[in-house]
N, C-alpha and C. Protein backbone atom coordinates (compact mmCIF):
# COMPACT_ATOMS: atom_id res chain seq x y z
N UNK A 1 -116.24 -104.51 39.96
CA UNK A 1 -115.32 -104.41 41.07
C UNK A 1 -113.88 -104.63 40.61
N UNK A 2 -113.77 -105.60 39.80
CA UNK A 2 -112.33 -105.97 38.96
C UNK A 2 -111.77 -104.67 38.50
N UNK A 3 -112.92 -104.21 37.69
CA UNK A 3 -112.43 -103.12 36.92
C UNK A 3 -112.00 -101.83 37.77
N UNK A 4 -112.58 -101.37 38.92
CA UNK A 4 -112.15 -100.24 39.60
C UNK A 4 -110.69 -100.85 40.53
N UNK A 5 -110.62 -101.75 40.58
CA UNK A 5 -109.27 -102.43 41.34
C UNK A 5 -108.31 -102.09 40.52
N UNK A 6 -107.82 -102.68 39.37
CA UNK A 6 -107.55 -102.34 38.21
C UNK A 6 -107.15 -101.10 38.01
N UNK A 7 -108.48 -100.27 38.14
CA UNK A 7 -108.27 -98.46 37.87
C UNK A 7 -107.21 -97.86 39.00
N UNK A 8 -107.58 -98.21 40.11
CA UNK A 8 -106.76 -97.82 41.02
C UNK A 8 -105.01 -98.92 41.44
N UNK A 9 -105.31 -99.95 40.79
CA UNK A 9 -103.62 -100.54 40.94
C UNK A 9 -103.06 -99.77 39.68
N UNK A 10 -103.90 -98.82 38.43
CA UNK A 10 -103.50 -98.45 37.23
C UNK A 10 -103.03 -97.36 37.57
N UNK A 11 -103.49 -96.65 38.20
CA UNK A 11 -102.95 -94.58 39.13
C UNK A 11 -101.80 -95.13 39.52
N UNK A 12 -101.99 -96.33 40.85
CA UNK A 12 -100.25 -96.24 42.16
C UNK A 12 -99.69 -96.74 41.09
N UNK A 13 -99.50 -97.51 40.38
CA UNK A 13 -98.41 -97.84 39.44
C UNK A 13 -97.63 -96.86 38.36
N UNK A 14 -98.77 -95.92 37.81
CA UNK A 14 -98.18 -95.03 36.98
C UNK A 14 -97.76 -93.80 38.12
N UNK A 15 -98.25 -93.37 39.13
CA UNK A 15 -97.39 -92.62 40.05
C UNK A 15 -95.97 -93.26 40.72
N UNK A 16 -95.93 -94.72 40.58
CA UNK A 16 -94.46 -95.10 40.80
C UNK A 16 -93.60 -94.86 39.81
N UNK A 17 -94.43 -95.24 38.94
CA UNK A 17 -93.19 -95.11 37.77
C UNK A 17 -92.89 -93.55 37.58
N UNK A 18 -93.79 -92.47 37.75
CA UNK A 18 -93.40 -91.03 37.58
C UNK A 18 -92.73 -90.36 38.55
N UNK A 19 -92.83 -91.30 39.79
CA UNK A 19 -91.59 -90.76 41.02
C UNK A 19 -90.27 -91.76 40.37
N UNK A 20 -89.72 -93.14 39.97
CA UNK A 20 -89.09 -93.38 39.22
C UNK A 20 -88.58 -92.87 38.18
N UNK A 21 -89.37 -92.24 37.39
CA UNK A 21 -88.97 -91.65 36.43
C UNK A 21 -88.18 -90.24 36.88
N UNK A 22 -88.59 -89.13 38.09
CA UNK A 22 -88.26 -88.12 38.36
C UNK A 22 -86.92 -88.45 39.27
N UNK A 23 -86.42 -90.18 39.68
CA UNK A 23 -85.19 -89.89 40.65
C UNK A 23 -84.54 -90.80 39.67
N UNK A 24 -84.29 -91.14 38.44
CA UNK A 24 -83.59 -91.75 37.75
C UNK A 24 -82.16 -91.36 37.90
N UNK A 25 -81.34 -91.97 37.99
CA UNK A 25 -80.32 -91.63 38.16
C UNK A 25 -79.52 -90.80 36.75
N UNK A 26 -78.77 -89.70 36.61
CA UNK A 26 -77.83 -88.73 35.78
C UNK A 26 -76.63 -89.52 35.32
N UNK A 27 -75.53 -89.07 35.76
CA UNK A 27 -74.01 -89.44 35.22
C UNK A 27 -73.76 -90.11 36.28
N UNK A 28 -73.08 -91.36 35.99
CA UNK A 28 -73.02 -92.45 36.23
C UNK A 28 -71.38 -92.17 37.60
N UNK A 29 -71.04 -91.68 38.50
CA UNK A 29 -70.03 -91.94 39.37
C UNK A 29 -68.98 -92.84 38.93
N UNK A 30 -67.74 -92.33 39.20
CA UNK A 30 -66.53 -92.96 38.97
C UNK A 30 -66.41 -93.94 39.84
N UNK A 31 -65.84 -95.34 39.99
CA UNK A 31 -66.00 -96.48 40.55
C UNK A 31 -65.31 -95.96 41.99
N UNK A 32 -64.61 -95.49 42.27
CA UNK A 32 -63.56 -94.82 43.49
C UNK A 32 -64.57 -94.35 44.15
N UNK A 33 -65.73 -93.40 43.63
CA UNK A 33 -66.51 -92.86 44.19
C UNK A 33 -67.58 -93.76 45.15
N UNK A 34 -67.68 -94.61 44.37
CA UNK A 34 -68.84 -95.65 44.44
C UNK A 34 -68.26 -96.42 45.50
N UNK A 35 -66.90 -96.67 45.46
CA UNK A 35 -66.16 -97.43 46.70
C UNK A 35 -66.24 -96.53 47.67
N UNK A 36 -65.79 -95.52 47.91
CA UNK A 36 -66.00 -94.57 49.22
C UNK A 36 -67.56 -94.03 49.83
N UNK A 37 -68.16 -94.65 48.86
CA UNK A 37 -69.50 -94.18 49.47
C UNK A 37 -69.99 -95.50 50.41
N UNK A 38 -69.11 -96.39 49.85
CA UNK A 38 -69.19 -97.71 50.67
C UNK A 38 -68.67 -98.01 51.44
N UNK A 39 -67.74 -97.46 52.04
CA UNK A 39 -66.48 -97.54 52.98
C UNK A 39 -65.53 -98.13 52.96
N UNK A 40 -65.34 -98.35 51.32
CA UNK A 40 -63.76 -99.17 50.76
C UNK A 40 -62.92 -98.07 49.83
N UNK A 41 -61.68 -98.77 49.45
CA UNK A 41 -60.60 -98.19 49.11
C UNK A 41 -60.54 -99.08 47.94
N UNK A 42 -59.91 -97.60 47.33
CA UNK A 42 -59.92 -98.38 45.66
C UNK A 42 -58.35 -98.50 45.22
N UNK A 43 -57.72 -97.65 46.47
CA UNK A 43 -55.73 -97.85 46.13
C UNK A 43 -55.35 -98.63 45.96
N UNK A 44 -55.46 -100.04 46.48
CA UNK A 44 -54.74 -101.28 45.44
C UNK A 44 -55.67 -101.85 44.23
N UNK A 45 -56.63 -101.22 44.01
CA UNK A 45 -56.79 -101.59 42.14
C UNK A 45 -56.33 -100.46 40.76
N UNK A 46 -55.95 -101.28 39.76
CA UNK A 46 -55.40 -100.55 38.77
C UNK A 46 -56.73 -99.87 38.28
N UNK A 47 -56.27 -98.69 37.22
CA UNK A 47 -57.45 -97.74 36.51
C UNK A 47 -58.40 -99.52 35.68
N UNK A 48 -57.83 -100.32 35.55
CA UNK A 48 -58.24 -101.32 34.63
C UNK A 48 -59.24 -102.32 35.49
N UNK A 49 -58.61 -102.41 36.32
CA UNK A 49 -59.54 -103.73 37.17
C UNK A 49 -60.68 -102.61 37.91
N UNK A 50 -60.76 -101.17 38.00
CA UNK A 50 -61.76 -100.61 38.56
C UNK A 50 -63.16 -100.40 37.39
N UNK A 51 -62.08 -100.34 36.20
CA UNK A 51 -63.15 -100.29 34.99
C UNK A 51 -63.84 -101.61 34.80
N UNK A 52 -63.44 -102.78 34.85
CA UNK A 52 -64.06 -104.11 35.18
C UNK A 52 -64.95 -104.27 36.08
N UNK A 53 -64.50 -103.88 37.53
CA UNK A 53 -65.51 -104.18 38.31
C UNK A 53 -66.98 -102.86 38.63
N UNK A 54 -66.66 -102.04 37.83
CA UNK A 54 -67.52 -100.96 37.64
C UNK A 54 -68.76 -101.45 36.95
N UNK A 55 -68.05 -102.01 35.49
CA UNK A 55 -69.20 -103.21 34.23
C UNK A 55 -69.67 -104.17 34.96
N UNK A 56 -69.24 -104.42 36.19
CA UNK A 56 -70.09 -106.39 36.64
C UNK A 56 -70.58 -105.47 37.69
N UNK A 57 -70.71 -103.98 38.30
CA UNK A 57 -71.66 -103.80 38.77
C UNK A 57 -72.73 -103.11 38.21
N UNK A 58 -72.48 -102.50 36.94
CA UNK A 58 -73.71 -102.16 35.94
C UNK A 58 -74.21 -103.26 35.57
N UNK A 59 -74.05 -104.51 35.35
CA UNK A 59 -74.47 -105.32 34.66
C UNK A 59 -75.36 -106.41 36.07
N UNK A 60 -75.11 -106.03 37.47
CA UNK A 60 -76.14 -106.44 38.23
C UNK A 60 -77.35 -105.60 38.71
N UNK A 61 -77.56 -104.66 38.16
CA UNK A 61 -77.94 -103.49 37.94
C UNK A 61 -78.62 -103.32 39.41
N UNK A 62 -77.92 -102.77 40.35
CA UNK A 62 -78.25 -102.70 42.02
C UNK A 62 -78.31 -101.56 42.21
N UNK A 63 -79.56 -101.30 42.30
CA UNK A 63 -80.37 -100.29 42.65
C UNK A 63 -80.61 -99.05 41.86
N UNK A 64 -81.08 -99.66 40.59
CA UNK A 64 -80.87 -98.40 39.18
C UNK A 64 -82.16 -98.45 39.47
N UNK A 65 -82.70 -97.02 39.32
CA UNK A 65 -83.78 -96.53 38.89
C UNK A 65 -84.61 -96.28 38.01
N UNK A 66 -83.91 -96.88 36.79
CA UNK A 66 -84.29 -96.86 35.60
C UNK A 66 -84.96 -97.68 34.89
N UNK A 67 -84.41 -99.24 35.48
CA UNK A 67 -85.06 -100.16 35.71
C UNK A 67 -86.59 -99.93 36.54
N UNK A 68 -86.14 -99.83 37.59
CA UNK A 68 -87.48 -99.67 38.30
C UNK A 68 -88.66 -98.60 37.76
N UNK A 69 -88.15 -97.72 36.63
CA UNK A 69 -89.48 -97.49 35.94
C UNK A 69 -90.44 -97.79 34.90
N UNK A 70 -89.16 -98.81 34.23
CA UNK A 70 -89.51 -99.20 33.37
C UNK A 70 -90.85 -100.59 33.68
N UNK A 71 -90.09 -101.01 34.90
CA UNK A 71 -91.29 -102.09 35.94
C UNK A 71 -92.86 -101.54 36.56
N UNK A 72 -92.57 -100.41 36.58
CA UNK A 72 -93.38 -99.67 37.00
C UNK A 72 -94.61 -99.19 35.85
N UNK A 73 -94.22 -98.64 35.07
CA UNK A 73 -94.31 -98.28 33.96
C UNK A 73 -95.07 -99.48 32.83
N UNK A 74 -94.41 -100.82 33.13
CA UNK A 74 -95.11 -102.11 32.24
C UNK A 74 -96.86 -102.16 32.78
N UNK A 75 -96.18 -102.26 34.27
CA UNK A 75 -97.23 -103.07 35.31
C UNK A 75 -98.43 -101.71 35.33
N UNK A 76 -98.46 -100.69 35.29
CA UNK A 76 -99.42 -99.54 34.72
C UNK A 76 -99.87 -99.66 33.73
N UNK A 77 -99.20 -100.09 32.70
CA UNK A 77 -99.58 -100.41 30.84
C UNK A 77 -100.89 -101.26 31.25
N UNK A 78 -100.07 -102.20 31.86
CA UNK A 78 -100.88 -103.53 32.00
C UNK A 78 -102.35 -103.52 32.56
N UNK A 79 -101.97 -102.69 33.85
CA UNK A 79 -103.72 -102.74 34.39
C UNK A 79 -104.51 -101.38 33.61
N UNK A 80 -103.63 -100.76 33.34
CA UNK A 80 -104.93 -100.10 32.29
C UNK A 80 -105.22 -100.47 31.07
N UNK A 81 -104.52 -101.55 30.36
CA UNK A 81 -105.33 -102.56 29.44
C UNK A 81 -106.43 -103.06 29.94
N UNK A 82 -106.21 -103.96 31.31
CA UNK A 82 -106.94 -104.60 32.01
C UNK A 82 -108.53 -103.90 32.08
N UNK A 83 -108.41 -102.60 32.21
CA UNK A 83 -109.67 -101.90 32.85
C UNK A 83 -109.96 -102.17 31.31
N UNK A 84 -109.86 -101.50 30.22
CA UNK A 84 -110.23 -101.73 28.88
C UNK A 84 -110.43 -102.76 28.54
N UNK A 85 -109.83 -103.73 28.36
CA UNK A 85 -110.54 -105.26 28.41
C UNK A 85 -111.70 -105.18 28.93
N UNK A 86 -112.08 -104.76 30.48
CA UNK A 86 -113.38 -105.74 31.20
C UNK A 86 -114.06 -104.55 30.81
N UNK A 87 -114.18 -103.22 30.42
CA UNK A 87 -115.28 -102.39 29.68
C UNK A 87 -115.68 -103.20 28.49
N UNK A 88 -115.07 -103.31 27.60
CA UNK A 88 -115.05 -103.56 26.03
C UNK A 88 -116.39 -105.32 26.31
N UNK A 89 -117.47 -104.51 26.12
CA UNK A 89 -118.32 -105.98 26.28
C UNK A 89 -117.72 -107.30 25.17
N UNK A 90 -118.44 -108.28 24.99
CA UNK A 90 -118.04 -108.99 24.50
C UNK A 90 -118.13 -110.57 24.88
């Protein structure tokens, strides 16, 4: 029973990670952009302080997709070890 649980948390996981993998995000938006999609204004920051706060929002990494396949992607590794483990007598 372990083992077919396993099999099937081993499929939805590797189908997350392959819809993850298929909406990964491309070229990365200019920070101005990223402000107007938010409903702020980027006219009182310099080209410098937008390049700063562009890096401290790559570096909280909010809502990358890339990440999330790579999570996806572990946690699939994982339960299909799992199923191999509880075959492999022993």
């Amino acid at each position: 029973m372990l083992t077919l649980m396993l099999l099937v948390l081993g499929i939805a996981f590797a189908w997350l990670a392959v819809d993850a993998w298929l909406l990964r995000g491309g070229v990365r938006l200019p920070y101005f952009e990223l402000l107007k999609m938010r409903g702020q204004s980027a006219d009182h920051l310099t080209l410098e302080e937008q390049n700063e706060r562009q890096r401290f929002d790559e570096r909280r990494l909010t809502g990358n997709t890339n990440s999330a396949f790579v999570v996806f992607a572990v946690i699939s590794v994982g339960c299909f070890l799992g199923v191999v483990v509880s075959w492999v007598p022993g």
